[in-house]
Protein backbone atom coordinates (compact mmCIF):
# COMPACT_ATOMS: atom_id res chain seq x y z
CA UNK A 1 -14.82 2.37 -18.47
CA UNK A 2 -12.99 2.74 -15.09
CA UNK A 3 -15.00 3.15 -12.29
CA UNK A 4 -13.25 3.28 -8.63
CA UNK A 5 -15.21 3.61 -4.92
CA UNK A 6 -14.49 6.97 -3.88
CA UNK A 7 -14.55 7.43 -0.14
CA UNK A 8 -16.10 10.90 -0.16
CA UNK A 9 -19.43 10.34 -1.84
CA UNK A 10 -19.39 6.15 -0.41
CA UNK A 11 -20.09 5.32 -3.86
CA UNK A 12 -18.70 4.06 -7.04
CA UNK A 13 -18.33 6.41 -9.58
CA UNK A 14 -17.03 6.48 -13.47
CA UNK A 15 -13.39 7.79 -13.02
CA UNK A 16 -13.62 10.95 -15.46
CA UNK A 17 -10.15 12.66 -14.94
CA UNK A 18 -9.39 16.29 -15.09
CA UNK A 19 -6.82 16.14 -17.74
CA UNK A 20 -7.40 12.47 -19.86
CA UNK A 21 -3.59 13.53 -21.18
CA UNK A 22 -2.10 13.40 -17.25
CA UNK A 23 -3.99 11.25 -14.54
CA UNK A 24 -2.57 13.32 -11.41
CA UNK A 25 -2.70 10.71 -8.28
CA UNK A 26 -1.28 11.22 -4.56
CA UNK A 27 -0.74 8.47 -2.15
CA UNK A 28 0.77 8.96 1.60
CA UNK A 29 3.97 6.93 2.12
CA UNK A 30 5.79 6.20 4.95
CA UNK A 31 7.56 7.51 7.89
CA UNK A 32 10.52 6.86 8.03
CA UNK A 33 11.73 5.30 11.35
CA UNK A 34 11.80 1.51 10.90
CA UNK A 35 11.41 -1.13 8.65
CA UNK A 36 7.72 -1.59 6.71
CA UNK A 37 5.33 -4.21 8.34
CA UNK A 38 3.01 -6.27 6.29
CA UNK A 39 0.43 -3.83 6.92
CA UNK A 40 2.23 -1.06 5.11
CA UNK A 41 2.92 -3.00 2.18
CA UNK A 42 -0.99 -3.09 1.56
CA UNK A 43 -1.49 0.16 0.38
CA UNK A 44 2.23 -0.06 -2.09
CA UNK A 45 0.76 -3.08 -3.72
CA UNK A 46 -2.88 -1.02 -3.69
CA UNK A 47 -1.96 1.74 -5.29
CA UNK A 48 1.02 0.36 -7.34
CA UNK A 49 -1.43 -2.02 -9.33
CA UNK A 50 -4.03 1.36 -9.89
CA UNK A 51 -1.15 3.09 -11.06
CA UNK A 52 0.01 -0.05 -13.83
CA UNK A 53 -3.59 0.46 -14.66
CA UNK A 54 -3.95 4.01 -15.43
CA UNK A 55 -0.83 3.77 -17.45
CA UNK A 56 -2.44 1.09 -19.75
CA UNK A 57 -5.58 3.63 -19.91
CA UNK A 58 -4.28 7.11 -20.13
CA UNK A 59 -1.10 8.06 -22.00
CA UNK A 60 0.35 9.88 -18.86
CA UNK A 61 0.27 9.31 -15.19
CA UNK A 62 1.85 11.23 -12.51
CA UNK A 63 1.97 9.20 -9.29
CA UNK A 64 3.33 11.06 -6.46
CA UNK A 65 4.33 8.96 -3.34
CA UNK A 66 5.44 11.07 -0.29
CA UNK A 67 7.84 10.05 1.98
CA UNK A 68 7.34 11.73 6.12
CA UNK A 69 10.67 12.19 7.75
CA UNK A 70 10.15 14.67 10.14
CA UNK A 71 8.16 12.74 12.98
CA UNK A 72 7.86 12.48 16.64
CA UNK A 73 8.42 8.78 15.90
CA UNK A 74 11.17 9.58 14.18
CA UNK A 75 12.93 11.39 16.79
CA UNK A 76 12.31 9.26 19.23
CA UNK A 77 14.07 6.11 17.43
CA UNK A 78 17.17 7.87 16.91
CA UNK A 79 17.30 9.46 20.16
CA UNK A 80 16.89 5.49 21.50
CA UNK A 81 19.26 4.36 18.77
CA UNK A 82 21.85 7.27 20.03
CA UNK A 83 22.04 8.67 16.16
CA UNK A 84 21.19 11.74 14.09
CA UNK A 85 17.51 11.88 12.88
CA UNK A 86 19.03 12.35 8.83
CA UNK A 87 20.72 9.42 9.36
CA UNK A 88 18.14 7.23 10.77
CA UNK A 89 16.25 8.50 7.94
CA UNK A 90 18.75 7.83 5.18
CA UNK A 91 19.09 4.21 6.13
CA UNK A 92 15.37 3.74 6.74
CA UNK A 93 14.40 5.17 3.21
CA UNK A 94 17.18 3.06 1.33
CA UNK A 95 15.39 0.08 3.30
CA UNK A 96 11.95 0.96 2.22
CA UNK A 97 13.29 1.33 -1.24
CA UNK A 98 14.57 -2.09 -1.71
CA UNK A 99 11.59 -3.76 0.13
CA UNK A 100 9.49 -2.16 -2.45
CA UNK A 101 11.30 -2.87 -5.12
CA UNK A 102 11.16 -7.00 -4.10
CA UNK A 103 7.28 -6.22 -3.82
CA UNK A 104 7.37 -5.47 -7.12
CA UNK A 105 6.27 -1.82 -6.77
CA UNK A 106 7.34 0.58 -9.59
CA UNK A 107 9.12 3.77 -8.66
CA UNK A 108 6.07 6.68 -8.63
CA UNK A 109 6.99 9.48 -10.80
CA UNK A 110 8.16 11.88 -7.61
CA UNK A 111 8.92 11.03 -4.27
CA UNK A 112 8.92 14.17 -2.20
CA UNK A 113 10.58 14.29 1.39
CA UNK A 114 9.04 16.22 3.75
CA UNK A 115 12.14 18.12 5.00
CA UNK A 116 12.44 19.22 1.35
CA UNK A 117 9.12 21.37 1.75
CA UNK A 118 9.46 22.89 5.12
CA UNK A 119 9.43 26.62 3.58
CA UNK A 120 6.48 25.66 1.67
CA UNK A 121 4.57 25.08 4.55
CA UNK A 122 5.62 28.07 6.42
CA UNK A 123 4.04 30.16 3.73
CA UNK A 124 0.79 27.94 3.60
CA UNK A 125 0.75 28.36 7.17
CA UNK A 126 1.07 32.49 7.07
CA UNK A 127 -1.60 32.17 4.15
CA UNK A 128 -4.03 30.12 6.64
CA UNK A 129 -3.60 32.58 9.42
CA UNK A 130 -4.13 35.95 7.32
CA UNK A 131 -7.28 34.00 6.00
CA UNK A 132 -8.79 33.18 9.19
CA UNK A 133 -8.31 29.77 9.14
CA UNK A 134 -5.97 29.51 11.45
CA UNK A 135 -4.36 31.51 14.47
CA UNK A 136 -0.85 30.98 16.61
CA UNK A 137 -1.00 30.20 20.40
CA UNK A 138 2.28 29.31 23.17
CA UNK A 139 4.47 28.84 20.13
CA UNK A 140 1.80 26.51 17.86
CA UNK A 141 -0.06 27.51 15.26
CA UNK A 142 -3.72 25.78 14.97
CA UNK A 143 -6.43 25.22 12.40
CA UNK A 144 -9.81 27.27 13.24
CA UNK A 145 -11.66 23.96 12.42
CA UNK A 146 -15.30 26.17 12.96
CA UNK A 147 -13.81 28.41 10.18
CA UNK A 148 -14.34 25.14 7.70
CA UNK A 149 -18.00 24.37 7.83
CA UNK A 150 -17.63 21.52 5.71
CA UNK A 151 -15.02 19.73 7.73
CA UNK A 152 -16.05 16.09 8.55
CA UNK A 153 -17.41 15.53 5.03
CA UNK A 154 -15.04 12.76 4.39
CA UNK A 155 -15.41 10.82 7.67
CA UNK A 156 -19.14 11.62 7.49
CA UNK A 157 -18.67 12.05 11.27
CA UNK A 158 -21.03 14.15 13.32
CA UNK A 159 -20.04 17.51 15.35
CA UNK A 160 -20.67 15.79 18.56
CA UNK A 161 -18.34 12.88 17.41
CA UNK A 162 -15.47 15.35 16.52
CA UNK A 163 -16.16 17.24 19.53
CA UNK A 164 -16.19 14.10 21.96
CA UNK A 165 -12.77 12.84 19.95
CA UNK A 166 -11.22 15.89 20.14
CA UNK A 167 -11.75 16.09 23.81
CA UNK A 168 -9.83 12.90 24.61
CA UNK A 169 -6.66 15.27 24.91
CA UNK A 170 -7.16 19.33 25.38
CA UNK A 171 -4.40 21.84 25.13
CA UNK A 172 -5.24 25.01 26.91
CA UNK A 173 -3.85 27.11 24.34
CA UNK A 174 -6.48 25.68 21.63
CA UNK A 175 -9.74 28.04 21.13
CA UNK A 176 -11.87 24.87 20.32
CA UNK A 177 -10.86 21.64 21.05
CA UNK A 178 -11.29 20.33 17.32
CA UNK A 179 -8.57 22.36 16.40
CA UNK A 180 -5.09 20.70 15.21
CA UNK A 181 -1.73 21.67 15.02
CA UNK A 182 0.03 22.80 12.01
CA UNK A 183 3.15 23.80 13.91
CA UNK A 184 4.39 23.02 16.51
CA UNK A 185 7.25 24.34 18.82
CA UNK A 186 10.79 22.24 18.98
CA UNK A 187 13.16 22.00 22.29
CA UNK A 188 16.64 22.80 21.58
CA UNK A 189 17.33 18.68 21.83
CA UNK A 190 14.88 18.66 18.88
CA UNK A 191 15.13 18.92 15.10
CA UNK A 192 13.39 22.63 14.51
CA UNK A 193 13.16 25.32 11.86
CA UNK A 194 13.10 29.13 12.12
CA UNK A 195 9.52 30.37 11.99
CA UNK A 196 7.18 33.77 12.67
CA UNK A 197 6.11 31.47 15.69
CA UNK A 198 9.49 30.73 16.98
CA UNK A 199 11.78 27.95 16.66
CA UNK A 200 9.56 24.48 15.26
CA UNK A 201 8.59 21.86 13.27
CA UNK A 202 5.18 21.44 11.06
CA UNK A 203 2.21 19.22 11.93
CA UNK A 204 1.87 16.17 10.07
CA UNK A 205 -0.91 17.00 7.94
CA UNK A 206 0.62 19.97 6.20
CA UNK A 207 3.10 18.35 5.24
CA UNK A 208 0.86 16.36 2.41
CA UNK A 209 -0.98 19.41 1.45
CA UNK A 210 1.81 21.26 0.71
CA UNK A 211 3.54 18.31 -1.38
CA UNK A 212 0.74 17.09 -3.33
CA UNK A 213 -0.21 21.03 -4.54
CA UNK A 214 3.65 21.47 -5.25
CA UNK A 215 3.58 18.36 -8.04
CA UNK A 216 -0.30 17.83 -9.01
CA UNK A 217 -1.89 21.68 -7.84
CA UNK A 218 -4.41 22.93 -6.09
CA UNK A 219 -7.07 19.79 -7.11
CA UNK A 220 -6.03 16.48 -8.49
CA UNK A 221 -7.75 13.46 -9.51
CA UNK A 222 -6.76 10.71 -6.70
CA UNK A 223 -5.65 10.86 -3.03
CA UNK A 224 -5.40 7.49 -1.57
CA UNK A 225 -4.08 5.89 1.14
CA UNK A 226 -5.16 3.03 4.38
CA UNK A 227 -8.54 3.18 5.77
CA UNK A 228 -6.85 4.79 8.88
CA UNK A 229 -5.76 7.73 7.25
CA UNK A 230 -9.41 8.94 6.32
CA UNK A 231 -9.50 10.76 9.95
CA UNK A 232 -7.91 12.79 10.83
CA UNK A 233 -5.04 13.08 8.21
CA UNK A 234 -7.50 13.38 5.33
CA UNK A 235 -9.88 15.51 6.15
CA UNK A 236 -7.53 17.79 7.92
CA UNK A 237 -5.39 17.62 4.41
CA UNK A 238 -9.03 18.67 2.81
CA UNK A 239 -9.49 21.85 5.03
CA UNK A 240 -5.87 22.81 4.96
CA UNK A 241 -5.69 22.80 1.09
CA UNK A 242 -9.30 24.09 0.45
CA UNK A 243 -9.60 26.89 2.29
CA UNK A 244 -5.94 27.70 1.72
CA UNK A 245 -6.27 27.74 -2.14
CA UNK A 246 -9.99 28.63 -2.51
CA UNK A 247 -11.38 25.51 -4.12
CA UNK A 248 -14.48 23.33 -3.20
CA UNK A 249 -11.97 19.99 -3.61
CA UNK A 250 -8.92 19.09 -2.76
CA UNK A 251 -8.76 15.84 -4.92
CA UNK A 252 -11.20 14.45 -7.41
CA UNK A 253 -11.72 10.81 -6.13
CA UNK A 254 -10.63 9.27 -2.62
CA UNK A 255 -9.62 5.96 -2.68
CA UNK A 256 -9.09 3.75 0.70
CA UNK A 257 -7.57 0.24 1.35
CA UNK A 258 -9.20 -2.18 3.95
CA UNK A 259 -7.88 -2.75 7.68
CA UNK A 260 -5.16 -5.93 7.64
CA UNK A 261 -5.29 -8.24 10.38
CA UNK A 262 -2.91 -11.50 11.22
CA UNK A 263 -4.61 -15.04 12.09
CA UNK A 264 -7.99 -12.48 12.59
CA UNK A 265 -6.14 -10.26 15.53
CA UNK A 266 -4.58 -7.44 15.44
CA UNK A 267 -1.45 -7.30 14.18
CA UNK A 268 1.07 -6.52 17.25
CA UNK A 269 4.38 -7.48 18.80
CA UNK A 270 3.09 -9.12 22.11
CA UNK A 271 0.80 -11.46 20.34
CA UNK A 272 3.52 -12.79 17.98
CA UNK A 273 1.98 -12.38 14.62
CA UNK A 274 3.81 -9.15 14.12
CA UNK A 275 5.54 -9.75 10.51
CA UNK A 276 8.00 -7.10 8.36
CA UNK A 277 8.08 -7.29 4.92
CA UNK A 278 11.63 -7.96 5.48
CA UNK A 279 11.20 -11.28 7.56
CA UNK A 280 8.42 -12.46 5.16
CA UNK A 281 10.56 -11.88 1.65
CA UNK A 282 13.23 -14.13 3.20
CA UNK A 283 10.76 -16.85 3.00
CA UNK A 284 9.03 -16.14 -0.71
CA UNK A 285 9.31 -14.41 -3.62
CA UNK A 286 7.71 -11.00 -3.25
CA UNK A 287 5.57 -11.82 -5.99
CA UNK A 288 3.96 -14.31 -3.80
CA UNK A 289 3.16 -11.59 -1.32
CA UNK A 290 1.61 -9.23 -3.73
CA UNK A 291 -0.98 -12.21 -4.82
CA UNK A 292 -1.64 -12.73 -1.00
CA UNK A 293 -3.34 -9.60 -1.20
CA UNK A 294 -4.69 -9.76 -4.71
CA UNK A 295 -6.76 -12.38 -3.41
CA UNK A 296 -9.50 -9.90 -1.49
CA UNK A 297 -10.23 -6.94 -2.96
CA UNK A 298 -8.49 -3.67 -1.89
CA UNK A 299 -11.44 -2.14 0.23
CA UNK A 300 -11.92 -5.15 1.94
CA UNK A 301 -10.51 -6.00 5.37
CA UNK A 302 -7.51 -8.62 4.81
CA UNK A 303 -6.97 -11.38 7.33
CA UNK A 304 -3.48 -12.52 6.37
CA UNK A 305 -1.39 -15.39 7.53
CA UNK A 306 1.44 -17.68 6.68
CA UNK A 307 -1.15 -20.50 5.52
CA UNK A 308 -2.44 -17.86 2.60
CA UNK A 309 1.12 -16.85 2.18
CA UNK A 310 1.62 -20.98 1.06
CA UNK A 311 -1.26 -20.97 -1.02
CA UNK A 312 0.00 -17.70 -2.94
CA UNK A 313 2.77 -19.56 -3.26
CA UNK A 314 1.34 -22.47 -5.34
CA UNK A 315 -0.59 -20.21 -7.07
CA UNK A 316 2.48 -18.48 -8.47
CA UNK A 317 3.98 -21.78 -9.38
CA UNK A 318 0.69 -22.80 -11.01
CA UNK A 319 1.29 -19.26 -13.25
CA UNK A 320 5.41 -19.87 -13.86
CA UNK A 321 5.04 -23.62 -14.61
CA UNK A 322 1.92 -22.24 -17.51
CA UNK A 323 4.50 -20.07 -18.99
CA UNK A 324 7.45 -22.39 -18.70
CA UNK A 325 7.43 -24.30 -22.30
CA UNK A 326 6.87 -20.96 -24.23
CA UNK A 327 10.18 -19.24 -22.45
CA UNK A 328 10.66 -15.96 -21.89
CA UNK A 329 7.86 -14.71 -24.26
CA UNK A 330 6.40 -11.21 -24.98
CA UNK A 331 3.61 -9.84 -24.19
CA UNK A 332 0.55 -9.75 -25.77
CA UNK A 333 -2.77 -8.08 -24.76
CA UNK A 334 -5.04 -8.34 -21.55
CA UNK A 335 -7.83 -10.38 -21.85
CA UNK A 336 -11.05 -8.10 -22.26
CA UNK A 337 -12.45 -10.22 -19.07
CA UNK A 338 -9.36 -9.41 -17.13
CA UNK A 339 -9.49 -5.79 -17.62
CA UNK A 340 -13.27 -5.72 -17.45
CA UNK A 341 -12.66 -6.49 -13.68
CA UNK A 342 -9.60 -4.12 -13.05
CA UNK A 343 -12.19 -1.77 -14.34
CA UNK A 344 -14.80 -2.99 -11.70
CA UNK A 345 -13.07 -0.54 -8.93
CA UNK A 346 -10.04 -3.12 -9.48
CA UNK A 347 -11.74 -6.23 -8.43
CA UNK A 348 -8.63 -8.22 -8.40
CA UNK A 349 -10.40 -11.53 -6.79
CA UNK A 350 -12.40 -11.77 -9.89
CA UNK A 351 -9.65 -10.55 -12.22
CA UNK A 352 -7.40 -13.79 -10.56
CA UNK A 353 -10.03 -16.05 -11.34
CA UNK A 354 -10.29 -15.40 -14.66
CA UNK A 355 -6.21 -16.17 -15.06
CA UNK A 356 -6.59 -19.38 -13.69
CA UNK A 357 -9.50 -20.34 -16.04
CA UNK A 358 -6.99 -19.15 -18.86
CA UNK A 359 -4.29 -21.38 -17.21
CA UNK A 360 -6.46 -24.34 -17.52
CA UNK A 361 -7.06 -23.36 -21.17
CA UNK A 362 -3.23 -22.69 -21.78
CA UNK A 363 -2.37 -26.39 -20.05
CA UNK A 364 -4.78 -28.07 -22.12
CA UNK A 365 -3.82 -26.21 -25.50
CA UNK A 366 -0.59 -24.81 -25.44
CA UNK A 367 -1.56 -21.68 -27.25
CA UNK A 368 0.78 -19.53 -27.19
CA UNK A 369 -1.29 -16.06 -28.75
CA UNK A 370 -2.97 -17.13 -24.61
CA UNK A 371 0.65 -17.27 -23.05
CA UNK A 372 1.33 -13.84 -24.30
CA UNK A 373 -1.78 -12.34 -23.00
CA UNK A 374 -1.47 -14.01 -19.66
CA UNK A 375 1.81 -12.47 -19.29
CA UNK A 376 0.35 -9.19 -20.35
CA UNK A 377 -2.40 -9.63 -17.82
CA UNK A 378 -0.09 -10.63 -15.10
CA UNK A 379 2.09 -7.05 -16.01
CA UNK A 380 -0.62 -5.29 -14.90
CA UNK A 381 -0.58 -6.89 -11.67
CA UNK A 382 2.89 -6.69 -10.90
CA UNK A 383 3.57 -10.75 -11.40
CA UNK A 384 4.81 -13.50 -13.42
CA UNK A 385 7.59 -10.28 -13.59
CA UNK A 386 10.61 -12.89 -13.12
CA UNK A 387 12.22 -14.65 -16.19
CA UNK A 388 10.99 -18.14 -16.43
CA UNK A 389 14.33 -19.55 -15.94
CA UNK A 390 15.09 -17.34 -12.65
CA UNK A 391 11.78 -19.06 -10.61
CA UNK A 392 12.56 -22.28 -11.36
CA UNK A 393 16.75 -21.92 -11.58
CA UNK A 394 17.98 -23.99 -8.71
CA UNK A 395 14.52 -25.00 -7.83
CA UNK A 396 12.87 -28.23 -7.52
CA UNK A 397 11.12 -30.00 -9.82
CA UNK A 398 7.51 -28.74 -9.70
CA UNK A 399 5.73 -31.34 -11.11
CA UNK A 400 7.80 -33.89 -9.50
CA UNK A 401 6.79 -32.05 -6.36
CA UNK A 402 3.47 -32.37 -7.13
CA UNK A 403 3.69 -36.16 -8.45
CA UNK A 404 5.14 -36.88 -4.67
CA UNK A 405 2.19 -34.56 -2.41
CA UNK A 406 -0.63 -36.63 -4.56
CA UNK A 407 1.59 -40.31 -3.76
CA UNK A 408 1.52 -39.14 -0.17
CA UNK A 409 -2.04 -37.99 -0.17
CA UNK A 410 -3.08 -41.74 -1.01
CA UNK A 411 -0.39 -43.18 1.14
CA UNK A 412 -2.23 -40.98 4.45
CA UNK A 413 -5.66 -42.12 3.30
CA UNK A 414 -4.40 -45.71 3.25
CA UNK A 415 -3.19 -45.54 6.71
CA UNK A 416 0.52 -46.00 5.46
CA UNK A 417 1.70 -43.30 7.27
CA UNK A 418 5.67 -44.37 7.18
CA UNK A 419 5.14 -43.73 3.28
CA UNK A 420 3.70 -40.72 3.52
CA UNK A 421 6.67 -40.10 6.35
CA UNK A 422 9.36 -41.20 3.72
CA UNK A 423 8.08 -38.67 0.63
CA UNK A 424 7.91 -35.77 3.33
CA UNK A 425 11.47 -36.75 4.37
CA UNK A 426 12.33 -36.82 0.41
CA UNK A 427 11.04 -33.06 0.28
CA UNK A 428 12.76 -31.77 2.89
CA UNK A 429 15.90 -33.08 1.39
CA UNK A 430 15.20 -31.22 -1.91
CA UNK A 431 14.66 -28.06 0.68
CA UNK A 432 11.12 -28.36 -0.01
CA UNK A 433 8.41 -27.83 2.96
CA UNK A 434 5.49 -29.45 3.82
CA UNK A 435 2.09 -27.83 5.60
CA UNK A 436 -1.41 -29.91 5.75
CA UNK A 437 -4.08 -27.51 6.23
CA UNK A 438 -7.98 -28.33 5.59
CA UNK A 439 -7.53 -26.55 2.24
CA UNK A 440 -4.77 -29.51 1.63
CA UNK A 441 -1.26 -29.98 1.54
CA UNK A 442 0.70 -26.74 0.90
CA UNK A 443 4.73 -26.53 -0.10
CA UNK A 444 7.27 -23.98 -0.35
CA UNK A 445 10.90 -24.15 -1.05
CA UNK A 446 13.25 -23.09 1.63
């Protein structure tokens, strides 16, 4: 029995979809201006690993990941990069796609572009505004947010905390300053559409509410995304699609990943711990990255660094060198423990530490009715996806690897530190790396 924490009620709940036959699920993707950080590749791996779930549960999911490129951001990176805003947007998406695809995400069932669904949201804007729930002012057209009484019921935050937020910036033309834009006027520099309201381009927010009704309807049973999108993209995406199609909820569940930070600070340019996804797959597999974050659970904050990227590493070569006597084998079925804790609002900690007892069992038995449900427990979290022969083909010898770290373990403890400087020199010859931290002595191959 799946149950999953769902934001809006802050508690867990037995996941009871609206149609067992077709588990509809929404998450926000990116925008598309520039490469994805290690931040944004929280959420794919998230998400990706509930949807591999609800496919082994339910005989039909339909994952819809959206894709934003219209964006201020977006304009203003190809205005500095001196190019057209499609293209920027073309090169960025085919970029996102392969970064994924080396995280080991699987494609979601649609992947919607925002400039795709621009009429859409022209007509859900029209429909707003003959409702009452919205009115046009100097070109923009807002949402009445004292026309939605039940705004804020996601971010549980109080009137007088939307009201003192809202008041950080005021337009003039807004009746109350909680109100947000759903379209906005463009400059003729600027990438616009023809509108009742005059020459534009939507808010951000629309643009999901539209999308998700157009492939899951008006209510659907997930909507995830980061912990940052809770307010004010979700709950604006609530009032928008509520009040626009008359229902009491816009998705069934809401499901939100934990804040990421690098070496415990936030994760920024100036401070040097800034990392894409890019710059850390050309050091490990993406596998390894994935199990970096399967280590904490999803709602969790994650403090991530390059000293739990070499431990994730080991770990992986711990679960490759299990499977490496049996081959290529198929899969058999999950352990009843493993998907006990998947099942536990995918407590993938717990469900790692249940592999690794099964790896000790597999090393000391060699069973191989074990190695085929290990590698049918691993499917569902996106590893041990590589053939056995591609991890370790023109690779070291792990064991020998792990024969020379122990020698120079007892070589540093016995003060005979130009033998423990000789195996480390050995290493690097065989391209392999050495990093003592308190945890011990990690290695990765370079």
């Amino acid at each position: 029995m799946l149950c999953l924490f769902d934001t809006f009620s802050k508690e867990k709940i037995v996941f009871s979809p609206i149609n067992p036959s077709n588990v509809r699920m929404y998450i926000c993707g990116p925008t598309v201006y520039d490469l994805i950080h290690v931040g944004n590749a929280r959420p794919i791996i998230v998400f990706d690993i509930l949807y591999r779930f609800l496919r082994y549960l339910y005989p039909q999911v339909t994952y819809v990941r959206n894709i934003t490129d219209i964006d201020d951001k977006i304009m203003n990176r190809a205005n500095e990069r001196g190019i057209d805003m499609q293209a920027l947007t073309s090169e960025t998406i085919a970029q996102f796609h392969k970064d994924v695809e080396n995280l080991g995400a699987l494609h979601p069932t649609h992947e919607p572009k925002a400039t795709d669904f621009v009429e859409g949201m022209i007509a859900m804007i029209e429909g707003l505004i003959e409702l009452g729930f919205a009115y046009p002012a100097d070109g923009h057209v807002l949402f009445r947010v004292k026309a939605y009484p039940e705004y804020g019921s996601l971010s549980k935050l109080s009137q007088q905390d939307l009201e003192d937020g809202a008041r950080v910036e005021v337009a003039s033309y807004k009746e109350d300053p909680k109100d947000f834009v759903l379209w906005k006027p463009s400059a003729d520099d600027q990438v616009g559409w023809i509108s009742p309201w005059g020459r534009g381009r939507p808010g951000w927010h629309i643009e999901c509410s539209i999308m998700s009704s157009a492939f899951l309807g008006q209510t659907f049973d997930i909507h995830g995304g980061g912990i940052d999108l809770v307010f004010p993209h979700h709950e604006n995406e609530i009032a928008q699609s509520c009040c626009f199609h008359g229902v009491p909820k816009m998705a069934q569940v809401w499901m939100h990943n934990g804040h990421l930070q690098v070496n415990s600070e936030k994760m920024s340019k100036s401070l040097g711990n800034f990392f894409t996804v890019r710059e850390l797959l050309e050091k490990v597999p993406g596998e390894v990255i994935r199990y970096a974050f399967l280590n904490t659970h999803y709602r969790q904050p994650i403090d991530f660094s390059m000293e739990k990227l070499g431990q994730a590493h080991n770990n992986m070569n711990r679960f490759y060198l299990a499977l490496r006597d049996f081959g290529d084998i198929d899969p058999g079925t999950p352990f009843s423990n493993f998907v006990e804790a998947l099942n536990d609002d995918l407590n993938t900690p717990l469900a790692l530490s249940v592999l690794h007892e099964k790896i000790t069992e597999l090393n000391k038995t060699k069973n191989a009715e074990i190695a085929a449900d290990l590698k049918a427990s691993c499917d569902l979290l996106g590893i041990l996806q590589r053939p056995i022969s591609e991890w370790f083909s023109g690779s070291v010898n792990v064991e020998e690897v792990e024969k020379l770290i122990e020698e120079r373990a007892q070589a540093r403890f016995a003060k005979d530190f130009d033998r423990a400087d000789h195996i480390r020199k050995k290493l690097e010859e065989q391209g392999v790396v050495l990093e003592d931290t308190n945890s011990g002595t990690l290695w990765r191959k370079v």
